[in-house]
N, C-alpha and C. Protein backbone atom coordinates (compact mmCIF):
# COMPACT_ATOMS: atom_id res chain seq x y z
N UNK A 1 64.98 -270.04 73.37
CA UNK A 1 65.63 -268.81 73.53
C UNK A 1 65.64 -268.06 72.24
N UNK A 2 66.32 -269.00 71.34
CA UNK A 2 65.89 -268.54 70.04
C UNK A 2 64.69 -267.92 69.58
N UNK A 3 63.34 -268.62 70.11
CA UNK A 3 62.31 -268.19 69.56
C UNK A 3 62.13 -267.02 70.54
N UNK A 4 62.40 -266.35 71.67
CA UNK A 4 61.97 -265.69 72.62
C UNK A 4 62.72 -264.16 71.76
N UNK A 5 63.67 -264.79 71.50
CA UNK A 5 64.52 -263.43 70.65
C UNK A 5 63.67 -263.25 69.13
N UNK A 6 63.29 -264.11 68.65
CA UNK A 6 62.42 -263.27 67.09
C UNK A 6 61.37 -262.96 67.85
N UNK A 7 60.78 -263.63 68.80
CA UNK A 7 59.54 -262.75 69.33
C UNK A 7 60.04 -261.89 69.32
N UNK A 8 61.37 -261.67 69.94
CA UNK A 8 61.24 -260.00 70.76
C UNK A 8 61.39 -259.38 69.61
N UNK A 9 62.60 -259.88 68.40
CA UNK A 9 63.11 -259.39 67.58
C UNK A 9 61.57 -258.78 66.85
N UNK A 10 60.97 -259.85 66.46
CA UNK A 10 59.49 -259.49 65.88
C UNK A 10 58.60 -258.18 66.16
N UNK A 11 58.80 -258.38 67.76
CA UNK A 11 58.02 -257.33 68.91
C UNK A 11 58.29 -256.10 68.95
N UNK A 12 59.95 -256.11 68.82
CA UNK A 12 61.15 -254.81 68.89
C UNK A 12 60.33 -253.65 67.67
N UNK A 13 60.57 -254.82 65.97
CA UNK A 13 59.95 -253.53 65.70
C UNK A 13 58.94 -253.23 65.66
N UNK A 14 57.80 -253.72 66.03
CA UNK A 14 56.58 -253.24 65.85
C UNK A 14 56.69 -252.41 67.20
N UNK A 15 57.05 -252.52 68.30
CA UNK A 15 56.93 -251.38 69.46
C UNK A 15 58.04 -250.90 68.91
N UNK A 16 59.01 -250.35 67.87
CA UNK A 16 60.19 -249.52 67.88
C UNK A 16 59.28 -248.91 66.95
N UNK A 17 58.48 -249.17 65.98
CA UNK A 17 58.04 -248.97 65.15
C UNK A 17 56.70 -247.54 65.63
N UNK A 18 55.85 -248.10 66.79
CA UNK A 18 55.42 -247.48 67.23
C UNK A 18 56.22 -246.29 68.26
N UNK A 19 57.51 -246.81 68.33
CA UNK A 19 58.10 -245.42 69.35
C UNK A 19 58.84 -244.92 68.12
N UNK A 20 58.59 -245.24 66.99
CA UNK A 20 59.59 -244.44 66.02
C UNK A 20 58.02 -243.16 65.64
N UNK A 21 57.23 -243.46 65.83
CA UNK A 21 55.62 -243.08 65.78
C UNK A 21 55.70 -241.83 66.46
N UNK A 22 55.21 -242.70 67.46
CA UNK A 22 55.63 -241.43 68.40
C UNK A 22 55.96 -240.91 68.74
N UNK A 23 57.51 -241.11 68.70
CA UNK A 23 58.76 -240.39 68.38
C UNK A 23 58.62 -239.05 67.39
N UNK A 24 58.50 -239.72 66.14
CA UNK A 24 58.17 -238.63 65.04
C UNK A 24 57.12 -237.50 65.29
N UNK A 25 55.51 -237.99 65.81
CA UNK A 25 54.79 -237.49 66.03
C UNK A 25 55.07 -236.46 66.86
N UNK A 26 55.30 -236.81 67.88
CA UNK A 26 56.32 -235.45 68.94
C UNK A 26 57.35 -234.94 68.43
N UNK A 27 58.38 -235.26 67.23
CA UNK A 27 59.35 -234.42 66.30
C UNK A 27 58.31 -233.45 65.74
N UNK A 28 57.25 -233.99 65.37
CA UNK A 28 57.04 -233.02 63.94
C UNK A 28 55.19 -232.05 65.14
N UNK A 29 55.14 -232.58 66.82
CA UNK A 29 54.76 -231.84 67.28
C UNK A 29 55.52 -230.64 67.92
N UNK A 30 57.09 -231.04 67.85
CA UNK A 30 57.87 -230.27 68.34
C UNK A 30 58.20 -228.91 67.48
N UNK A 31 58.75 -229.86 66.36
CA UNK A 31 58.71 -228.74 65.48
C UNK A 31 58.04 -227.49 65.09
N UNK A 32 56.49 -228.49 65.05
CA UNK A 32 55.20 -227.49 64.90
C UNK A 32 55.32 -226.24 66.05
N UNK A 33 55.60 -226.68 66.89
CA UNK A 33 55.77 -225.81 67.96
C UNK A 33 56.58 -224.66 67.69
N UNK A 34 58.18 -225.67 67.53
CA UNK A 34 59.25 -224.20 67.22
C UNK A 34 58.55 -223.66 65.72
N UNK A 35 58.29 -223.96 64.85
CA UNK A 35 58.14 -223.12 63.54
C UNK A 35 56.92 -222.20 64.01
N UNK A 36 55.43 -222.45 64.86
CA UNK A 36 54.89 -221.71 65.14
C UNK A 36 55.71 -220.48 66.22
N UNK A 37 56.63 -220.67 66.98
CA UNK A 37 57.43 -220.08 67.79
C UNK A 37 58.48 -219.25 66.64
N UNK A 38 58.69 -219.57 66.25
CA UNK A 38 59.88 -219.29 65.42
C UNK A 38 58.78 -217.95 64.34
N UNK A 39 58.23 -218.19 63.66
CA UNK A 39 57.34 -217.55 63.31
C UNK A 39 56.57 -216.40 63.88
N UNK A 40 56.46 -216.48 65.21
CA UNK A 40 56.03 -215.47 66.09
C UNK A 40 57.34 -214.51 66.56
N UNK A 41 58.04 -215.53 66.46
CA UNK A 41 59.27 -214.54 66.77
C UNK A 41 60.31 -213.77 65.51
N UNK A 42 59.97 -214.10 64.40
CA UNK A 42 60.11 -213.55 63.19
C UNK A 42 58.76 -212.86 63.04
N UNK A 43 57.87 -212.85 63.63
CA UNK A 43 56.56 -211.52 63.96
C UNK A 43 57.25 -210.46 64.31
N UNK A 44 57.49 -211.06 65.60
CA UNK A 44 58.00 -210.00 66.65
C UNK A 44 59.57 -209.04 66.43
N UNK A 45 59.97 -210.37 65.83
CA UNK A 45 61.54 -209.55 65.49
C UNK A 45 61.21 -208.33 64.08
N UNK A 46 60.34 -208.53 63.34
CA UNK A 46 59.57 -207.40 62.40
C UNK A 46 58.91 -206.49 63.04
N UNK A 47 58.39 -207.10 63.85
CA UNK A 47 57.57 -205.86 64.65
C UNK A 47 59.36 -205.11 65.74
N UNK A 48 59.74 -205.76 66.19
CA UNK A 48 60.41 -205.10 66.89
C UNK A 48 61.60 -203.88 66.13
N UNK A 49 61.73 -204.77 64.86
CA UNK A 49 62.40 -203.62 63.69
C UNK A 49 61.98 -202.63 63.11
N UNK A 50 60.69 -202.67 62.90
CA UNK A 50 59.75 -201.51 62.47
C UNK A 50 59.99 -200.50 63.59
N UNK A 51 59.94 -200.97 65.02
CA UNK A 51 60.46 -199.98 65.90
C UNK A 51 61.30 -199.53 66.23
N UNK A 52 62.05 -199.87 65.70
CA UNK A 52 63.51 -199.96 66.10
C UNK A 52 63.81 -198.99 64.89
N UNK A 53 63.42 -198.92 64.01
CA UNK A 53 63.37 -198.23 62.42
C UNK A 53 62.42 -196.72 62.83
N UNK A 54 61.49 -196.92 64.08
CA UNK A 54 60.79 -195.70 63.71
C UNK A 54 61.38 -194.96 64.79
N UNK A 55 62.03 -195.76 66.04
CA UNK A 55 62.34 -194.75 67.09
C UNK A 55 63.81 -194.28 66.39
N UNK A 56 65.12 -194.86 65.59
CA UNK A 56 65.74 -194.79 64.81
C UNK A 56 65.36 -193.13 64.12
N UNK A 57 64.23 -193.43 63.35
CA UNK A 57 64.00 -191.89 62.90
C UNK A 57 63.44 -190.72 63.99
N UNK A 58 62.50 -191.36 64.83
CA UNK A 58 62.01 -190.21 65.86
C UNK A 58 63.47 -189.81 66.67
N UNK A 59 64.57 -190.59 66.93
CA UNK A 59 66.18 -190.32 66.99
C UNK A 59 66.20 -188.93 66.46
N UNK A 60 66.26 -189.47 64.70
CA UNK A 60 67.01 -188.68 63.85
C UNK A 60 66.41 -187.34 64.01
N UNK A 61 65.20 -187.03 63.85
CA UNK A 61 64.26 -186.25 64.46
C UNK A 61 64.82 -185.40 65.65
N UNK A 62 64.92 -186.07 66.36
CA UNK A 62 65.18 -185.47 67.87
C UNK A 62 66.86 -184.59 67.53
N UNK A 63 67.15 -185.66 66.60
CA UNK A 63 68.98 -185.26 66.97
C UNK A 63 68.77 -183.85 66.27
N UNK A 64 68.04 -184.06 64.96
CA UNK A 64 68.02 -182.68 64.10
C UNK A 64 67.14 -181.45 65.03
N UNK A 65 66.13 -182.13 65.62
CA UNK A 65 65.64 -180.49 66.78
C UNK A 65 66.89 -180.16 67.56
N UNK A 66 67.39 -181.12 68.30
CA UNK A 66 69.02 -180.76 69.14
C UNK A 66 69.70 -179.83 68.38
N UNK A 67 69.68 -180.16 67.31
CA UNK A 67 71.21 -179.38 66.65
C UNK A 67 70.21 -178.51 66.40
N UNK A 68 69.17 -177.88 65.94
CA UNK A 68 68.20 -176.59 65.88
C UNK A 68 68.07 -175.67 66.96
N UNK A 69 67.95 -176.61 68.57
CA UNK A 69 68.07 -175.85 69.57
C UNK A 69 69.13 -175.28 70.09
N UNK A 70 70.38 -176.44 69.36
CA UNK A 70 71.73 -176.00 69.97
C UNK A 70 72.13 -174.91 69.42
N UNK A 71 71.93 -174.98 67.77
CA UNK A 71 72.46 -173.35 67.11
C UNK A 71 71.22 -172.48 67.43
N UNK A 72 70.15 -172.66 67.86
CA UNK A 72 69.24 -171.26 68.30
C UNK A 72 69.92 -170.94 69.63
N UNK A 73 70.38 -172.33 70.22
CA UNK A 73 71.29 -171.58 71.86
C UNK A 73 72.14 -170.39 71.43
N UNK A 74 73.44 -171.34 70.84
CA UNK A 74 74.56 -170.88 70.46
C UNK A 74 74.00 -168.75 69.76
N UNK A 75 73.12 -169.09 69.30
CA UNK A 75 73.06 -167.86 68.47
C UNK A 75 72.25 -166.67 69.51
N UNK A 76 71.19 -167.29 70.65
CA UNK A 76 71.17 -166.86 71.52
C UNK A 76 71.70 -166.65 72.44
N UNK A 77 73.20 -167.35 72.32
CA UNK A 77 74.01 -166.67 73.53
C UNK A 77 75.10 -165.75 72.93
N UNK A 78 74.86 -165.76 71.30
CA UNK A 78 75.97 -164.70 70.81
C UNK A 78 75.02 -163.28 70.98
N UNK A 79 73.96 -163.61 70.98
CA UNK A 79 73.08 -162.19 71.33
C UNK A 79 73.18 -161.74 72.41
N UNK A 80 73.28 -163.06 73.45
CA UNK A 80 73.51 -161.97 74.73
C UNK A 80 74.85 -161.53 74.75
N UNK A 81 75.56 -162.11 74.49
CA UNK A 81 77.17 -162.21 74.24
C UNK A 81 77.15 -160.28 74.24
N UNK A 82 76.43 -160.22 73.01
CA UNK A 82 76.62 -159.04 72.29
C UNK A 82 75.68 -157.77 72.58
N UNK A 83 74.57 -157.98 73.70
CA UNK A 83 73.94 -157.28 74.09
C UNK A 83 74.84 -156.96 75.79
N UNK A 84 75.06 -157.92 76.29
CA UNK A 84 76.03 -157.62 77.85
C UNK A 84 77.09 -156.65 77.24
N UNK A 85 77.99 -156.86 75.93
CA UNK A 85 78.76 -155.80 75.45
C UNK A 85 78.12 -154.48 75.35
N UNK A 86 77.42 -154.68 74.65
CA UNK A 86 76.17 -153.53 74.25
C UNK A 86 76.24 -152.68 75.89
N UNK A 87 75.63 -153.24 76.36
CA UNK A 87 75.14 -153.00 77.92
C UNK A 87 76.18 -152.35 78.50
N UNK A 88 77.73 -153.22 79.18
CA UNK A 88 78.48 -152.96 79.29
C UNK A 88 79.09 -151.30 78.37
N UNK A 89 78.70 -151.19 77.23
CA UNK A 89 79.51 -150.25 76.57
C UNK A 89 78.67 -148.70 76.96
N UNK A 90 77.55 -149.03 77.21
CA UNK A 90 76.34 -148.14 77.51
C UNK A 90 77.01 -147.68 78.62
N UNK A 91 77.04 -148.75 79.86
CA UNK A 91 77.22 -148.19 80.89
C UNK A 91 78.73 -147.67 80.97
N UNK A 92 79.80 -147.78 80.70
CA UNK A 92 80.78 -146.88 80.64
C UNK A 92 80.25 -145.84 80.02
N UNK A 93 79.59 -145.57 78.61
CA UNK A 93 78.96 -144.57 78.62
C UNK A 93 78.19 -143.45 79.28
N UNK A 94 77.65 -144.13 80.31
CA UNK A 94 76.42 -143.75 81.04
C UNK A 94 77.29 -142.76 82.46
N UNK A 95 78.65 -143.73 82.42
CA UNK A 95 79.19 -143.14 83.51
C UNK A 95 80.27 -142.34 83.37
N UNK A 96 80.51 -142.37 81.80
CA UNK A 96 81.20 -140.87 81.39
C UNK A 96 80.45 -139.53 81.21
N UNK A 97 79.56 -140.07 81.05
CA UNK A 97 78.10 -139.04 80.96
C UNK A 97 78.09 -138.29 82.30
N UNK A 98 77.43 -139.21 83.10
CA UNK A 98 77.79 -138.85 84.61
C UNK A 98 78.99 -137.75 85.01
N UNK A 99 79.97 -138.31 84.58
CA UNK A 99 81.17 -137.66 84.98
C UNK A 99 81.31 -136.23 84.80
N UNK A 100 80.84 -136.24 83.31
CA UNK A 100 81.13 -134.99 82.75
C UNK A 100 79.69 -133.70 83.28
N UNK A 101 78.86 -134.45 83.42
CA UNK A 101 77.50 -133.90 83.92
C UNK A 101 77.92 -133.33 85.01
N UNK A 102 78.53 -134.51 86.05
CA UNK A 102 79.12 -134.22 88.05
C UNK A 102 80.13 -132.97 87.71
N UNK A 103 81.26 -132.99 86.55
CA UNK A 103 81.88 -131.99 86.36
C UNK A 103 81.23 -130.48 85.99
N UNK A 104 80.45 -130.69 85.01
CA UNK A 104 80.00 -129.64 84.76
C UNK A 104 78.95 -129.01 85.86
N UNK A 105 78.49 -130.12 86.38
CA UNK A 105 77.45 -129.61 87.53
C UNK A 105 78.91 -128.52 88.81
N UNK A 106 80.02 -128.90 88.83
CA UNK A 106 80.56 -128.66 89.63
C UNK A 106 81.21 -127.10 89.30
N UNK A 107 81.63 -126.76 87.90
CA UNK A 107 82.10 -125.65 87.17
C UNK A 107 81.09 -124.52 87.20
N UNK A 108 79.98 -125.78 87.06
CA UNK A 108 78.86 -124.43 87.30
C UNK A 108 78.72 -123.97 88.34
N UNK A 109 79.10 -124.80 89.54
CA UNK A 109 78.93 -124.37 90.32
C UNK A 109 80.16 -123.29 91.03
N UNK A 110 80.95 -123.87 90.42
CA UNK A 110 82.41 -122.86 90.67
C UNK A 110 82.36 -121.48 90.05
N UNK A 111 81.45 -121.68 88.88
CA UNK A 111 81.33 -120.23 88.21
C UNK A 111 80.76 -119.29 88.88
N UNK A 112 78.80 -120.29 89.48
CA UNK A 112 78.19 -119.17 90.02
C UNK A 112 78.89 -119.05 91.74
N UNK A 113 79.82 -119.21 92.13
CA UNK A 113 80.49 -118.83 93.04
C UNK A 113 81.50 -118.09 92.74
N UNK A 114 82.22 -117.86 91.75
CA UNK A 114 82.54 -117.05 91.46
C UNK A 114 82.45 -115.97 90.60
N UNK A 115 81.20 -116.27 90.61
CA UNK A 115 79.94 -115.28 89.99
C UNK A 115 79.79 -114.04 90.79
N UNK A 116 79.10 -115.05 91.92
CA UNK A 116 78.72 -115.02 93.22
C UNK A 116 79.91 -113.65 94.00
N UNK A 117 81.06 -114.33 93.65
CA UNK A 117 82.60 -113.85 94.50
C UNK A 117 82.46 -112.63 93.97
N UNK A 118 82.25 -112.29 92.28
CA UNK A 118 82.58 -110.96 91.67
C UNK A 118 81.74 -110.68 91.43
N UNK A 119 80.76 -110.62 91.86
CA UNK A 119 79.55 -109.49 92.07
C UNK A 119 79.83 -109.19 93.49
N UNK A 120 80.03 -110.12 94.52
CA UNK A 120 80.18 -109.34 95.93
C UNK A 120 81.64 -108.75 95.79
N UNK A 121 82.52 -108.68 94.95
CA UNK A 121 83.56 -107.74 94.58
C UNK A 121 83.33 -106.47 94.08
N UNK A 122 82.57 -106.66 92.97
CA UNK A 122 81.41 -105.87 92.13
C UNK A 122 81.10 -104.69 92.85
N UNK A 123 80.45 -105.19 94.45
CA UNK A 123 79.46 -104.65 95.25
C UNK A 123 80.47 -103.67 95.82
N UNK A 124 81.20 -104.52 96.57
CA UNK A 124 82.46 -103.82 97.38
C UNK A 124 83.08 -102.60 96.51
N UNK A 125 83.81 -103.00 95.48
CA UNK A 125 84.16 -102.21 94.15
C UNK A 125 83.23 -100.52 93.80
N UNK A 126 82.17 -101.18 93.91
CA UNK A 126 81.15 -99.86 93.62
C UNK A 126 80.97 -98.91 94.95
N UNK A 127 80.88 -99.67 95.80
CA UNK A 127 80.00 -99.35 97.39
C UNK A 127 81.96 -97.81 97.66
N UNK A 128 83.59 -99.01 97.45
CA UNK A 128 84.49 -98.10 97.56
C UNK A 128 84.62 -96.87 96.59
N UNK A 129 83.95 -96.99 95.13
CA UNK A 129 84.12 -96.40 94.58
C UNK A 129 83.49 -94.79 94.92
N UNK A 130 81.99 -95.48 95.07
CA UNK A 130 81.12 -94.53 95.93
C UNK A 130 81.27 -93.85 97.26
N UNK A 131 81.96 -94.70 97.77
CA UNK A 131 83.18 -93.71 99.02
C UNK A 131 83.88 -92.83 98.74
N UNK A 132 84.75 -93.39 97.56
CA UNK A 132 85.82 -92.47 97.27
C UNK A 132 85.34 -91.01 96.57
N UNK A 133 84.48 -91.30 95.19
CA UNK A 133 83.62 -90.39 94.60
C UNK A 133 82.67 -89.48 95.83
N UNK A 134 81.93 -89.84 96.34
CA UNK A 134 81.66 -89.14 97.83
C UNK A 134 82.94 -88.05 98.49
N UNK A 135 84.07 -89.01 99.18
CA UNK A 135 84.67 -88.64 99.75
C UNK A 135 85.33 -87.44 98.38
N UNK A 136 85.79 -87.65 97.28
CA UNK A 136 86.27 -86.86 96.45
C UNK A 136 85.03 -85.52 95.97
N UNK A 137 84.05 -86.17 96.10
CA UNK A 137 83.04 -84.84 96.18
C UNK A 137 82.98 -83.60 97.24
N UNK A 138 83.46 -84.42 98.48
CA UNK A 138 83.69 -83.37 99.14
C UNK A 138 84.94 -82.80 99.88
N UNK A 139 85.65 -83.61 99.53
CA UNK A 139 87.37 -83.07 98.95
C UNK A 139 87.37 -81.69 98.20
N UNK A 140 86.46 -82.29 97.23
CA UNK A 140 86.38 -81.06 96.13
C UNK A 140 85.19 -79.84 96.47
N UNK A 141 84.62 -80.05 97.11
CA UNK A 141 83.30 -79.18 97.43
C UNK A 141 84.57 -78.75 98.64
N UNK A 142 85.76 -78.94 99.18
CA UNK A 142 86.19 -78.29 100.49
C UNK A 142 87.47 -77.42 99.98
N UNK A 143 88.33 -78.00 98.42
CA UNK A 143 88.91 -77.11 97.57
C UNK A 143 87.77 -76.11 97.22
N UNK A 144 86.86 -76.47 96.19
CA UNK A 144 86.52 -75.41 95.99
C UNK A 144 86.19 -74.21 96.95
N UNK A 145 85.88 -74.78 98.09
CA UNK A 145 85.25 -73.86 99.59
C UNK A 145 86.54 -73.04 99.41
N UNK A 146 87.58 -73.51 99.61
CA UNK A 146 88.83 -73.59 100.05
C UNK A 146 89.14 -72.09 98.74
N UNK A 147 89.40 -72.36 98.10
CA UNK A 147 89.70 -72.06 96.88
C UNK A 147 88.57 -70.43 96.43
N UNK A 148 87.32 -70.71 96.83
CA UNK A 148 86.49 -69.72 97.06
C UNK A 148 86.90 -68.58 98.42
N UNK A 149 87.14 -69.26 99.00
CA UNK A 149 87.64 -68.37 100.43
C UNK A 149 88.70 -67.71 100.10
N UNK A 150 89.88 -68.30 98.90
CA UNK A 150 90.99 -67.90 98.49
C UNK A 150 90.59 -66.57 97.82
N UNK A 151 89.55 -67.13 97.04
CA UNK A 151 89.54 -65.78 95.77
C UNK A 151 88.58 -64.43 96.62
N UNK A 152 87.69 -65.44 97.63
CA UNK A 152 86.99 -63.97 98.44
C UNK A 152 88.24 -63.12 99.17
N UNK A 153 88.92 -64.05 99.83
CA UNK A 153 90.26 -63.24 100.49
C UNK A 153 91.05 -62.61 99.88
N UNK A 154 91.52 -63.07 97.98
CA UNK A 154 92.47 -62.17 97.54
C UNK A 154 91.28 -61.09 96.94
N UNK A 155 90.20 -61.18 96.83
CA UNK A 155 89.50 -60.35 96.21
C UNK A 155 89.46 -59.37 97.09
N UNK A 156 89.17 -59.78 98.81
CA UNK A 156 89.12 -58.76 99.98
C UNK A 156 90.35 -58.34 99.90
N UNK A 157 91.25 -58.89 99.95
CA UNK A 157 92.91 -58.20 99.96
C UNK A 157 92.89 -57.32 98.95
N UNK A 158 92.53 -57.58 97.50
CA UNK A 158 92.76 -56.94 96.59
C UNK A 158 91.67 -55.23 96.69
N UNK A 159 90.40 -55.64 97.53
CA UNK A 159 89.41 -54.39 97.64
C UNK A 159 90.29 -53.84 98.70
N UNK A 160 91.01 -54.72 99.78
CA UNK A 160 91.71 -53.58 100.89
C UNK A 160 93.28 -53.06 100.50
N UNK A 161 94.24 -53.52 99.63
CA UNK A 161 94.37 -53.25 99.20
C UNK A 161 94.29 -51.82 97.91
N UNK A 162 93.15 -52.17 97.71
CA UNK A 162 92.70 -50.87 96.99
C UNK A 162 91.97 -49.72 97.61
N UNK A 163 91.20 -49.90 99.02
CA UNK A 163 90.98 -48.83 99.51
C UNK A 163 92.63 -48.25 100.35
N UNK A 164 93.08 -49.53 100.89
CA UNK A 164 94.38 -48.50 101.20
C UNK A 164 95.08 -48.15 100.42
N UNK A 165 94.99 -48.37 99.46
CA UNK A 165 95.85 -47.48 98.43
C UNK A 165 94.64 -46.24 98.25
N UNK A 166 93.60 -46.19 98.13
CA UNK A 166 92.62 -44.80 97.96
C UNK A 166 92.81 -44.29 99.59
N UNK A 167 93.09 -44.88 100.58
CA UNK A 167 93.16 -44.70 102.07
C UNK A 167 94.78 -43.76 101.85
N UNK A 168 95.73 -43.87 101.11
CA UNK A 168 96.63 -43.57 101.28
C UNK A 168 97.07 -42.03 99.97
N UNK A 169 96.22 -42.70 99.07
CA UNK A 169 95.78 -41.73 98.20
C UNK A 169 95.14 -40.13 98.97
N UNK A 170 94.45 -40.52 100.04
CA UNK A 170 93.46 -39.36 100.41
C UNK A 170 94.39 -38.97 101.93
N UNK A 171 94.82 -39.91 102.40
CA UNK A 171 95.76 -39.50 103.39
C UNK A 171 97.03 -39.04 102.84
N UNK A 172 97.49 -38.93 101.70
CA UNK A 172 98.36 -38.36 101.23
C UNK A 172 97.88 -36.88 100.77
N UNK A 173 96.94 -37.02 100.41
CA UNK A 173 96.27 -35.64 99.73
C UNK A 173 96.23 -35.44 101.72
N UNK A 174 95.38 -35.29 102.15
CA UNK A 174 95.50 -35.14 103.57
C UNK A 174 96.58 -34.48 104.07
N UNK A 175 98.01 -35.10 103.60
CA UNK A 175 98.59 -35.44 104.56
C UNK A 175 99.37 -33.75 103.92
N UNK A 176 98.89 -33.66 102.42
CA UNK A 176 99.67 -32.40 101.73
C UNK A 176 98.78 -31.43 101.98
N UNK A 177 97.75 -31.48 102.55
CA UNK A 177 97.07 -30.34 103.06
C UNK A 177 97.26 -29.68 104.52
N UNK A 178 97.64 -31.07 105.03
CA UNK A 178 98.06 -30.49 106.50
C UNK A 178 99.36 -30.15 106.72
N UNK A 179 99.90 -30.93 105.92
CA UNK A 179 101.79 -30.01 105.48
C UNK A 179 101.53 -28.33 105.09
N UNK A 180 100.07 -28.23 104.52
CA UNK A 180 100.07 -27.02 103.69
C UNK A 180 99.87 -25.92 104.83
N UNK A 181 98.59 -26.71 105.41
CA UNK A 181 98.42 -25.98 106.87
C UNK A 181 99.22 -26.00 107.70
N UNK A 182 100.21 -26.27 108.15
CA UNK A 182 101.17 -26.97 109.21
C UNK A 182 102.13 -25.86 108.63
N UNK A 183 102.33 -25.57 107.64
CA UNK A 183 103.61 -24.62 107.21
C UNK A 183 103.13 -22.99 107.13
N UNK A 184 104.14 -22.37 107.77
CA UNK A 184 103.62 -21.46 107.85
C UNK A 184 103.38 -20.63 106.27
N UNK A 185 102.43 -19.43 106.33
CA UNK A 185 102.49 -18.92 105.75
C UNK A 185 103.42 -17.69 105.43
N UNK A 186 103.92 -17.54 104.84
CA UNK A 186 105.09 -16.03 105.02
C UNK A 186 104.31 -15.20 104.45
């Protein structure tokens, strides 16, 4: 029994010896493995940082166009901001314009209507005046008639008149001649 145990004991290490072998051999194939692994992945983790480093800046990049586009927004919407004012200020303009235009279009038109009104007043005005001047023309053309008939009549009164007074003149002389004749003579 004894001897069966140094055999083995004997045996143990030369097969421990060989599984310490092979053991190792697969440690240091294992290893080989992870350090080639490990190595690839310290590749990759460089490679993956380099990217990580460049999209990092194509970021920074991006963030700085953002804030370029945001203040070209911002500054394009203070333009419109300030052009809708603009716009806005126009068109109250546009429609005081209007207003005063619709007004004046309307004065004018009130004027030449009563333009219109006093010239056909105008018309009337002249047309009565010319009545009246007419009618006073021959008002006066019917005094003067009037007035002529007066002076032919006192003028006829005044010629008959004066022949009866020469009518009475000569019939008086007449009248002392036939008294003269009429009386006797003694």
């Amino acid at each position: 029994m004894d001897t069966t145990f140094e055999d083995a004991a004997i045996a143990a290490p030369a097969a421990t010896s060989g599984t310490f072998r092979d053991a190792r051999h697969l440690m240091e194939d294992v290893a080989g493995r992870l350090r080639d692994s490990l190595a690839r992945t310290e590749t990759d983790l460089a490679a993956l940082l380099h990217l990580n480093e460049r999209a990092e800046s194509e970021r920074d990049e991006l963030q700085s166009h953002l804030d370029q586009v945001a203040a070209a927004r911002d500054e394009a919407l203070s333009r419109v901001a300030e052009r809708d004012a603009s716009i806005e200020r126009l068109t109250i303009e546009l429609r005081h314009a209007r207003d005063i235009a619709s007004d004046a279009l309307v004065g004018k038109a009130k004027d030449q209507l009563a333009i219109a009104g006093k010239d056909s007043q105008l018309v009337d005005l002249r047309q009565q005046l010319e009545r009246q001047v007419a009618a006073s023309a021959v008002e006066s053309d019917r005094r003067l008639a009037a007035e002529m008939e007066l002076v032919g009549a006192t003028t006829a009164r005044d010629n008959f008149a004066a022949e009866i007074a020469d009518l009475r003149a000569r019939l008086d002389g007449l009248s002392g001649i036939v008294a003269a004749v009429n009386t006797p003579r003694a």
